[in-house]
N, C-alpha and C. Protein backbone atom coordinates (compact mmCIF):
# COMPACT_ATOMS: atom_id res chain seq x y z
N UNK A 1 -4.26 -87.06 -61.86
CA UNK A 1 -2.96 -87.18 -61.19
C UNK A 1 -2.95 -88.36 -60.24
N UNK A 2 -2.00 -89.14 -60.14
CA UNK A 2 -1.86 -90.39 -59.25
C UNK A 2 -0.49 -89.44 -58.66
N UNK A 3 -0.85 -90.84 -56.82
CA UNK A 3 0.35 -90.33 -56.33
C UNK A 3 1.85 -91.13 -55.99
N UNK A 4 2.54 -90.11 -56.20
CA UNK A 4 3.96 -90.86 -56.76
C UNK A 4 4.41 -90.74 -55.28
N UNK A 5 5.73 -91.97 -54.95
CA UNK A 5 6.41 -91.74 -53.95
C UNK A 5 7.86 -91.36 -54.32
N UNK A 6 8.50 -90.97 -52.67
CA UNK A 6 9.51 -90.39 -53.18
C UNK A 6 10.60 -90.33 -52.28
N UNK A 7 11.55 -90.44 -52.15
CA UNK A 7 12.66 -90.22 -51.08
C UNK A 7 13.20 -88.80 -50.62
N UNK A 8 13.07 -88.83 -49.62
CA UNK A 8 13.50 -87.68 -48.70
C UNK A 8 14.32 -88.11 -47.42
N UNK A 9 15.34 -87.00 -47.46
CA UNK A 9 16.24 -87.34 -46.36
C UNK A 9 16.73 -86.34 -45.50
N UNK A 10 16.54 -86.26 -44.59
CA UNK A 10 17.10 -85.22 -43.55
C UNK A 10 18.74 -85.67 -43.75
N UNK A 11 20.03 -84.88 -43.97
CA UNK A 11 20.97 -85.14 -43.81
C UNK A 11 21.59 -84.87 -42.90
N UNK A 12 22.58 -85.21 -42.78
CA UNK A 12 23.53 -85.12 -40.97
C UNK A 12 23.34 -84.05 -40.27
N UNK A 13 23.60 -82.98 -41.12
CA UNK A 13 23.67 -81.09 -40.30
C UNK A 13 22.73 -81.17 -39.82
N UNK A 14 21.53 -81.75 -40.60
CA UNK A 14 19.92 -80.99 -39.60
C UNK A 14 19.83 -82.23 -38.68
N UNK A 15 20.14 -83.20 -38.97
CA UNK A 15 20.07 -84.18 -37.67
C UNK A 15 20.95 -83.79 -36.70
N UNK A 16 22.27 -83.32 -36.49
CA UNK A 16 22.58 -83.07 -35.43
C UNK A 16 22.49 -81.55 -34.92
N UNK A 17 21.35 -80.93 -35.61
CA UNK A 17 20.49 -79.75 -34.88
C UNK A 17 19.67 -80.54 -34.56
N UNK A 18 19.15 -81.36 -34.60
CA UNK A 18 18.02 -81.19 -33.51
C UNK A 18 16.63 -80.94 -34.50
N UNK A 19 16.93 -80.92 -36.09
CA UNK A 19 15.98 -80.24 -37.09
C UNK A 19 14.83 -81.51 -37.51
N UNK A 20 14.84 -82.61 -37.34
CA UNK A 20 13.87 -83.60 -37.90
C UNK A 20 12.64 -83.47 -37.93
N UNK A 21 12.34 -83.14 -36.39
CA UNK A 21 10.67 -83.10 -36.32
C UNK A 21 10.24 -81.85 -36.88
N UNK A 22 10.93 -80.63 -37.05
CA UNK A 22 10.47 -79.46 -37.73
C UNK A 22 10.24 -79.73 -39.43
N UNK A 23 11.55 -80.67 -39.45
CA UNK A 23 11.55 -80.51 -40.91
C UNK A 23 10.30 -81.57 -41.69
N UNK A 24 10.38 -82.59 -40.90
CA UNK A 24 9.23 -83.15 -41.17
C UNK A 24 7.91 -82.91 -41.57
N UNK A 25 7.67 -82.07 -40.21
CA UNK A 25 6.25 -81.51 -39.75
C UNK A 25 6.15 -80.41 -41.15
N UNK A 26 7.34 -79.53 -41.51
CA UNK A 26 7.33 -79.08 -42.43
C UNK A 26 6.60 -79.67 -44.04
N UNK A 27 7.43 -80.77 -44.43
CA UNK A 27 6.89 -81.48 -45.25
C UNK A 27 5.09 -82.30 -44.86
N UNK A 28 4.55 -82.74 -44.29
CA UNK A 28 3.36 -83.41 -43.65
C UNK A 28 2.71 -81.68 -44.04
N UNK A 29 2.59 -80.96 -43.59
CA UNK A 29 2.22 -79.62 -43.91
C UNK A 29 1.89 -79.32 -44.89
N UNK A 30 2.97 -79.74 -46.62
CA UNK A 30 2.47 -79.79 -47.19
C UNK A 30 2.03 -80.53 -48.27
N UNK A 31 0.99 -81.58 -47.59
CA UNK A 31 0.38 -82.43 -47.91
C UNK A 31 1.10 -83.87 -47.67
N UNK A 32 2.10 -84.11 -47.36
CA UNK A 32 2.99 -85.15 -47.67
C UNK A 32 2.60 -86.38 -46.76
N UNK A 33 2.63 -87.39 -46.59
CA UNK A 33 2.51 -88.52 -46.20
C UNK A 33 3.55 -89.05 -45.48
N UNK A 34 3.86 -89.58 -44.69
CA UNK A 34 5.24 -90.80 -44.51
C UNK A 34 4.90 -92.31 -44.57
N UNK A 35 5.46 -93.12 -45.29
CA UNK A 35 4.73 -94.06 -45.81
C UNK A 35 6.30 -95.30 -44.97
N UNK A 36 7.28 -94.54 -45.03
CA UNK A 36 8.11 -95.34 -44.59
C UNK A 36 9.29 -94.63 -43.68
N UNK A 37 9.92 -94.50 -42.34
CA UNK A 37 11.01 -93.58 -42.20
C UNK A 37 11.77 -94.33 -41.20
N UNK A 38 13.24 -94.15 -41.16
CA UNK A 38 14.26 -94.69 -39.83
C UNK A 38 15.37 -94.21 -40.14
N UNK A 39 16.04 -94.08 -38.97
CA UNK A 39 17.22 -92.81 -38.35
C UNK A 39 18.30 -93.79 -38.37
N UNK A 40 19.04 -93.94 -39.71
CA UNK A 40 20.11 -94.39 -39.78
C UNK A 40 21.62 -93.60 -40.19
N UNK A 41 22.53 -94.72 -40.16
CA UNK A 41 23.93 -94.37 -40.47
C UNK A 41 24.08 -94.38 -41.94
N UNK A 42 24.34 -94.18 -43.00
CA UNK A 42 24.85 -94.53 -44.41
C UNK A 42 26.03 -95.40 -44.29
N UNK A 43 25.85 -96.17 -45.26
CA UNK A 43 27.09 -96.94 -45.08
C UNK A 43 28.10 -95.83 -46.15
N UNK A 44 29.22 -96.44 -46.74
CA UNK A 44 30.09 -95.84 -47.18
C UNK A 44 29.72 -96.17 -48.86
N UNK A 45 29.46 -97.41 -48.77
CA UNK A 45 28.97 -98.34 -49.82
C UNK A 45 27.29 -97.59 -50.61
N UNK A 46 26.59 -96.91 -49.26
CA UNK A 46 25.20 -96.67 -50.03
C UNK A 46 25.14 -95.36 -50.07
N UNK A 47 26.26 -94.61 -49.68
CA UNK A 47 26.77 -93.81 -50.25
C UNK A 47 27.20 -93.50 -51.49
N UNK A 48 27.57 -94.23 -51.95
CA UNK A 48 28.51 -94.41 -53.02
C UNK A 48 27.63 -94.42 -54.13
N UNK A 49 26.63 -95.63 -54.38
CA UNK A 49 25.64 -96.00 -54.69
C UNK A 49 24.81 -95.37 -54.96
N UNK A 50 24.63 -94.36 -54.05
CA UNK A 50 23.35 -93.55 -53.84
C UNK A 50 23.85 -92.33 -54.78
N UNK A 51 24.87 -91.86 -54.79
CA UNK A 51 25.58 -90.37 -55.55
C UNK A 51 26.51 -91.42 -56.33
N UNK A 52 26.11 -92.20 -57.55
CA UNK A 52 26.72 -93.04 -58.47
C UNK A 52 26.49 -91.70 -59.63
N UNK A 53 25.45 -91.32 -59.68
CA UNK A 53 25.82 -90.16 -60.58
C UNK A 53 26.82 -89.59 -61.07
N UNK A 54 27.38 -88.99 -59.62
CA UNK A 54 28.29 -87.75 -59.49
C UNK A 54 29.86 -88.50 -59.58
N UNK A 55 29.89 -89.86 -59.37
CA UNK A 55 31.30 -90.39 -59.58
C UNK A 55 31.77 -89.74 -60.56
N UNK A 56 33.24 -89.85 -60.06
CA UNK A 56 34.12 -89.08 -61.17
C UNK A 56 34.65 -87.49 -61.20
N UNK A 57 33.39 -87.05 -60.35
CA UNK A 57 32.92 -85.49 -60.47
C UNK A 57 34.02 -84.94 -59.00
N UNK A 58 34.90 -83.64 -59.06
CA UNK A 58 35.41 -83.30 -57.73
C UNK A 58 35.16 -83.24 -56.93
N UNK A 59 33.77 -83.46 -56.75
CA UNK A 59 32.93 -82.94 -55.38
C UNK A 59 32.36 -84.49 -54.51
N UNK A 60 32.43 -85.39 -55.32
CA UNK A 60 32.26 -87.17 -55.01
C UNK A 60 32.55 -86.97 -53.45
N UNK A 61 34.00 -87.29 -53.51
CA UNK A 61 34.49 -87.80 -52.62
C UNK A 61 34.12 -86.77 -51.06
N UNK A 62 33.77 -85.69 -51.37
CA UNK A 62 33.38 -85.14 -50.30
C UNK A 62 31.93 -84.75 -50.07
N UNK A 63 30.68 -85.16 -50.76
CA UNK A 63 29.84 -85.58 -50.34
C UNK A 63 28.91 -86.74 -50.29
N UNK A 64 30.46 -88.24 -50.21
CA UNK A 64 30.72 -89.48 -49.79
C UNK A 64 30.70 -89.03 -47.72
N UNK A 65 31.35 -88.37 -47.75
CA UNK A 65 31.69 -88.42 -46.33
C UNK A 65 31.30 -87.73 -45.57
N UNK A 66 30.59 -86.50 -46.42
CA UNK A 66 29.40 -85.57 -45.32
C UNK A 66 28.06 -86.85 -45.48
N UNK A 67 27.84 -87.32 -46.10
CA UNK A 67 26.64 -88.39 -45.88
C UNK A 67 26.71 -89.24 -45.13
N UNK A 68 28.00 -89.78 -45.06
CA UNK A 68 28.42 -90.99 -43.89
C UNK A 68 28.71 -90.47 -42.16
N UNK A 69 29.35 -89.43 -42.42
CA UNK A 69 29.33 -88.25 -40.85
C UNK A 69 28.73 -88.52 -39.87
N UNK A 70 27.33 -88.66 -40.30
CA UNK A 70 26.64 -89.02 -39.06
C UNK A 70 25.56 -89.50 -39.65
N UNK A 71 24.30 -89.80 -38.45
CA UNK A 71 23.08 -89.89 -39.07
C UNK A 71 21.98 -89.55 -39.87
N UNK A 72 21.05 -89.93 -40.71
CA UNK A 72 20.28 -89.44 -41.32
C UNK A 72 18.77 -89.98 -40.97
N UNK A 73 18.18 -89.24 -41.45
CA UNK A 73 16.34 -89.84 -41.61
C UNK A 73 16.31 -90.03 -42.85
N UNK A 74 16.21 -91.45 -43.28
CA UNK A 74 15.63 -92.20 -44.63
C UNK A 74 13.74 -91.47 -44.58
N UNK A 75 13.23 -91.11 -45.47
CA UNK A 75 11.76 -91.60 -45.29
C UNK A 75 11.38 -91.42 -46.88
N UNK A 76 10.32 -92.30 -47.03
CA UNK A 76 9.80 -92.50 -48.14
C UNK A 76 8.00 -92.04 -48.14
N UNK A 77 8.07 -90.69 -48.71
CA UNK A 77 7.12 -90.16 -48.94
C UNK A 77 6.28 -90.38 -49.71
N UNK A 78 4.93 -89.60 -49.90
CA UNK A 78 3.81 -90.03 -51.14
C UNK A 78 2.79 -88.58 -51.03
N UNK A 79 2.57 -88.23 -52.04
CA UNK A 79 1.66 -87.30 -52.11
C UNK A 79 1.30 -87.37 -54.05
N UNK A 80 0.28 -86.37 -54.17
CA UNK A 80 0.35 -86.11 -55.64
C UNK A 80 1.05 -85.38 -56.50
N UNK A 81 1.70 -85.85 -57.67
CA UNK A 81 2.69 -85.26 -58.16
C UNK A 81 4.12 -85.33 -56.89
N UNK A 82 4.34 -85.74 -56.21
CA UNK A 82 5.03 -85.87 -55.07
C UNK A 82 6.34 -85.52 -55.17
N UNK A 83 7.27 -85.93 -56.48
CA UNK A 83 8.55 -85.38 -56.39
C UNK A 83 8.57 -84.08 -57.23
N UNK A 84 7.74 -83.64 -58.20
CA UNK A 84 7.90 -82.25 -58.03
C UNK A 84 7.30 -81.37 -57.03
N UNK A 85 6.41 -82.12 -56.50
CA UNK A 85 6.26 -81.24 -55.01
C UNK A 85 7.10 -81.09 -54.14
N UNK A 86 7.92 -82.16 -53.64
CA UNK A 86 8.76 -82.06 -52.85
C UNK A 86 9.88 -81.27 -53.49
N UNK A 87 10.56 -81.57 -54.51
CA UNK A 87 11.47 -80.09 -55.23
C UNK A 87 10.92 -78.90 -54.80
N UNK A 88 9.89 -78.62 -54.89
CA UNK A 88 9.66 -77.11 -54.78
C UNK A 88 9.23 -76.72 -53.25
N UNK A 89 9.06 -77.31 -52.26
CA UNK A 89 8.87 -77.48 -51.06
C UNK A 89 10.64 -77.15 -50.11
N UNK A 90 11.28 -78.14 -51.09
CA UNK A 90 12.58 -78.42 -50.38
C UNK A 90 13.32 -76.79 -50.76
N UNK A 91 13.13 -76.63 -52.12
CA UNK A 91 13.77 -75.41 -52.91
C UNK A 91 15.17 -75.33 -53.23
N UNK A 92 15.76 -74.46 -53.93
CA UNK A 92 17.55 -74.62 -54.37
C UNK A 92 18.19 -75.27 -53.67
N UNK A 93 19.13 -75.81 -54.44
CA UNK A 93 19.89 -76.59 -53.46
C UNK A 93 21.25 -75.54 -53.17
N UNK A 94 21.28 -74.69 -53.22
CA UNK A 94 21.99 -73.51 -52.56
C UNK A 94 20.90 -72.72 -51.35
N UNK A 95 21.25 -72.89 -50.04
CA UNK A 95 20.01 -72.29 -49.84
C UNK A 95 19.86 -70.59 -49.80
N UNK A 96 20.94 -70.09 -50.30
CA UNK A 96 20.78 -68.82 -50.39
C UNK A 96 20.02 -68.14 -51.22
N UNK A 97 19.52 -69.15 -52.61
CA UNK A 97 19.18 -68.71 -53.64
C UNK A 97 17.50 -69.59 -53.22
N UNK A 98 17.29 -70.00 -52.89
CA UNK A 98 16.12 -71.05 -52.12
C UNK A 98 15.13 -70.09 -51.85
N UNK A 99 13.85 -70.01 -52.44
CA UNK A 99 12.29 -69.04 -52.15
C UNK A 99 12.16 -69.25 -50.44
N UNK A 100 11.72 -67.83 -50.23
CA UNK A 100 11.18 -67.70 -48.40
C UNK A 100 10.22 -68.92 -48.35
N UNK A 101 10.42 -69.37 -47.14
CA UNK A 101 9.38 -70.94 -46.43
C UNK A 101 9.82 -72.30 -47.37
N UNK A 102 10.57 -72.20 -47.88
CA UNK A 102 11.09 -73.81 -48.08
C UNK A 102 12.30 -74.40 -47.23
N UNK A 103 12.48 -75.91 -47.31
CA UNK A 103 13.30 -76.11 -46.07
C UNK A 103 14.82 -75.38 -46.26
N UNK A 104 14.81 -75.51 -46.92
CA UNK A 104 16.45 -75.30 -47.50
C UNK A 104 16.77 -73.91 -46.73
N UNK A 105 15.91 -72.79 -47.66
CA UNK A 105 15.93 -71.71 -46.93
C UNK A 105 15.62 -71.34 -45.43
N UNK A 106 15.16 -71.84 -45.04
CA UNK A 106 15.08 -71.90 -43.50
C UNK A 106 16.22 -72.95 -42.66
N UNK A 107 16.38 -73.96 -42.99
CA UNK A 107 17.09 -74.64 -42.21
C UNK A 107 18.22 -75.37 -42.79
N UNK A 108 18.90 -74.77 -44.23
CA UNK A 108 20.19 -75.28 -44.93
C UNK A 108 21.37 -74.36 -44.81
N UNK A 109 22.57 -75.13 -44.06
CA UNK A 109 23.76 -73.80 -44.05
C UNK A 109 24.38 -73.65 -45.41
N UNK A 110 24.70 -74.44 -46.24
CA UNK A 110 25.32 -73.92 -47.51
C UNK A 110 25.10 -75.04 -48.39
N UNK A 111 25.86 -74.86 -49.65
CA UNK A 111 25.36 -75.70 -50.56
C UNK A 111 25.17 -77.23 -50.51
N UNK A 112 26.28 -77.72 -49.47
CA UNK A 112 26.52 -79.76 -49.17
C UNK A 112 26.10 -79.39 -47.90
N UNK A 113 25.83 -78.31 -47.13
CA UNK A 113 24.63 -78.65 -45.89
C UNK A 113 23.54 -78.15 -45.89
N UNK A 114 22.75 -78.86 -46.77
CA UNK A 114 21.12 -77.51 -47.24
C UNK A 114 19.96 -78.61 -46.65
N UNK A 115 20.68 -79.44 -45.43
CA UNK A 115 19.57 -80.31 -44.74
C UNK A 115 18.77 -81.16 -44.97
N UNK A 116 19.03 -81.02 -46.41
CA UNK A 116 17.94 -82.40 -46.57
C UNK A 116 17.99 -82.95 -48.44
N UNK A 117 17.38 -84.14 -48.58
CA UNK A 117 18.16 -84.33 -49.93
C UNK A 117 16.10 -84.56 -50.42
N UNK A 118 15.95 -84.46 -51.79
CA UNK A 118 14.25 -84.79 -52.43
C UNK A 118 15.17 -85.55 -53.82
N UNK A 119 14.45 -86.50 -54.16
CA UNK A 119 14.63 -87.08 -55.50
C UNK A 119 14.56 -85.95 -56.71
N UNK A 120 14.96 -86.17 -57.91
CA UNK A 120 15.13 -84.93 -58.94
C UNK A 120 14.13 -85.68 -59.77
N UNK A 121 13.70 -86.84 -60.18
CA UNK A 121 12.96 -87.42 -60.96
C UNK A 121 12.21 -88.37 -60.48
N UNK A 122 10.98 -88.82 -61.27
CA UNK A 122 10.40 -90.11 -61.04
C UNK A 122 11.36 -91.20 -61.05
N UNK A 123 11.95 -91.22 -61.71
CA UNK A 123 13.42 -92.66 -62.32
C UNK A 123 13.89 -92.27 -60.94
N UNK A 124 14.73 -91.21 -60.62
CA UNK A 124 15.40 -91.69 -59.83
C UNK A 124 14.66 -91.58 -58.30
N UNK A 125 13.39 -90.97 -57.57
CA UNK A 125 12.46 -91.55 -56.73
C UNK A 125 12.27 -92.86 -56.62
N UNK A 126 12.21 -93.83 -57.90
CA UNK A 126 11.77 -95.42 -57.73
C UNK A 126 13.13 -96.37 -57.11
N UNK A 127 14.55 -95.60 -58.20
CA UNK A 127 15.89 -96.45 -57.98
C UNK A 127 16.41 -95.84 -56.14
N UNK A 128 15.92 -94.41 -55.56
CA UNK A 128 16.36 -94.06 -54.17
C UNK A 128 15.49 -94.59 -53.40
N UNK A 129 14.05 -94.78 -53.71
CA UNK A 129 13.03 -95.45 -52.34
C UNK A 129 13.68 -96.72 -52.53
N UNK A 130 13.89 -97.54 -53.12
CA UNK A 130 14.24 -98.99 -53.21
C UNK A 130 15.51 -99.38 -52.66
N UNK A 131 16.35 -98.25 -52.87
CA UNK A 131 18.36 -98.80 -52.44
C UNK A 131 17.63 -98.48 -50.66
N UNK A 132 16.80 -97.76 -50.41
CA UNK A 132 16.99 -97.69 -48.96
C UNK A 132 15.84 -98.28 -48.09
N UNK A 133 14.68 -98.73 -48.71
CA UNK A 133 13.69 -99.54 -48.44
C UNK A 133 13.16 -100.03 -49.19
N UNK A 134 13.97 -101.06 -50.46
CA UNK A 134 13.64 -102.48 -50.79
C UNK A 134 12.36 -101.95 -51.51
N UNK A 135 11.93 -102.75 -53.11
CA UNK A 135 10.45 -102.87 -53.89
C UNK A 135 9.46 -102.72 -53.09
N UNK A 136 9.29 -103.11 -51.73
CA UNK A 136 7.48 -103.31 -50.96
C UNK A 136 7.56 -101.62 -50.43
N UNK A 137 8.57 -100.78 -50.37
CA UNK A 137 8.08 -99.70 -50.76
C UNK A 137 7.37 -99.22 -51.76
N UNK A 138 7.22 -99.51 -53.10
CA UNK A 138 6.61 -99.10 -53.95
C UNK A 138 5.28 -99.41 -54.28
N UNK A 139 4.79 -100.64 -53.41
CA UNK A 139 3.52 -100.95 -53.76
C UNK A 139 2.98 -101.08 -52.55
N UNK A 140 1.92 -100.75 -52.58
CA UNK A 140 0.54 -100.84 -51.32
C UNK A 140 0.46 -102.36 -50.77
């Protein structure tokens, strides 16, 4: 196993609890690294960009603007196997349905505020570490 990196993001709700350093410490816990992190705004644009997926889809335009709301923690993680670790760490993205001790379940209010966002794939881990910290994330 080599280790993959990966994007993780505290989103607005848990930043304006007060949730970062828990949620963090959470992830570092298990096993995780921070290889890159900073407490920014989203633009509207890397927003957009970032959930290019979901264009089109009813739900776009309104989690365009819970992302832009307020601040977030960018960080770009690394561990082994790293983004299915972090999936199963983070857990459902409903957090009602989310296993006891993952973040979601502990510190997500509902489905577009479940605190924090993990990449779903390797593909898209390489195209999210990069829109938010540039290729020299990816290499040592």
């Amino acid at each position: 196993m080599s280790l993959e990196r990966t994007l993780f993001i505290v989103k607005p709700d848990a930043v304006q609890r007060n949730l970062i350093g828990r949620i963090l410490a959470h992830v570092e816990a298990q096993g995780f690294r921070i290889l890159e992190a900073r407490l920014a705004r989203m633009t509207r644009e890397e927003a957009q960009s970032f959930y290019a997926e979901h264009q089109g889809k009813p739900f776009f335009n309104d989690l365009v603007e819970y992302m832009t709301s307020g601040k977030v923690m960018l960080t770009c993680l690394e561990r082994e196997n790293g983004v299915a670790a972090l999936r199963e760490a983070v857990g459902a993205t409903e957090p009602a349905q989310a296993a006891p001790g993952t973040v979601r379940k502990l510190y997500g209010e509902s489905k577009q505020m479940n605190s924090v966002h993990a990449s779903d794939s390797p593909a898209s881990a390489e195209r999210e570490v990069k829109l938010f910290f540039g290729v020299g994330a990816l290499t040592r």
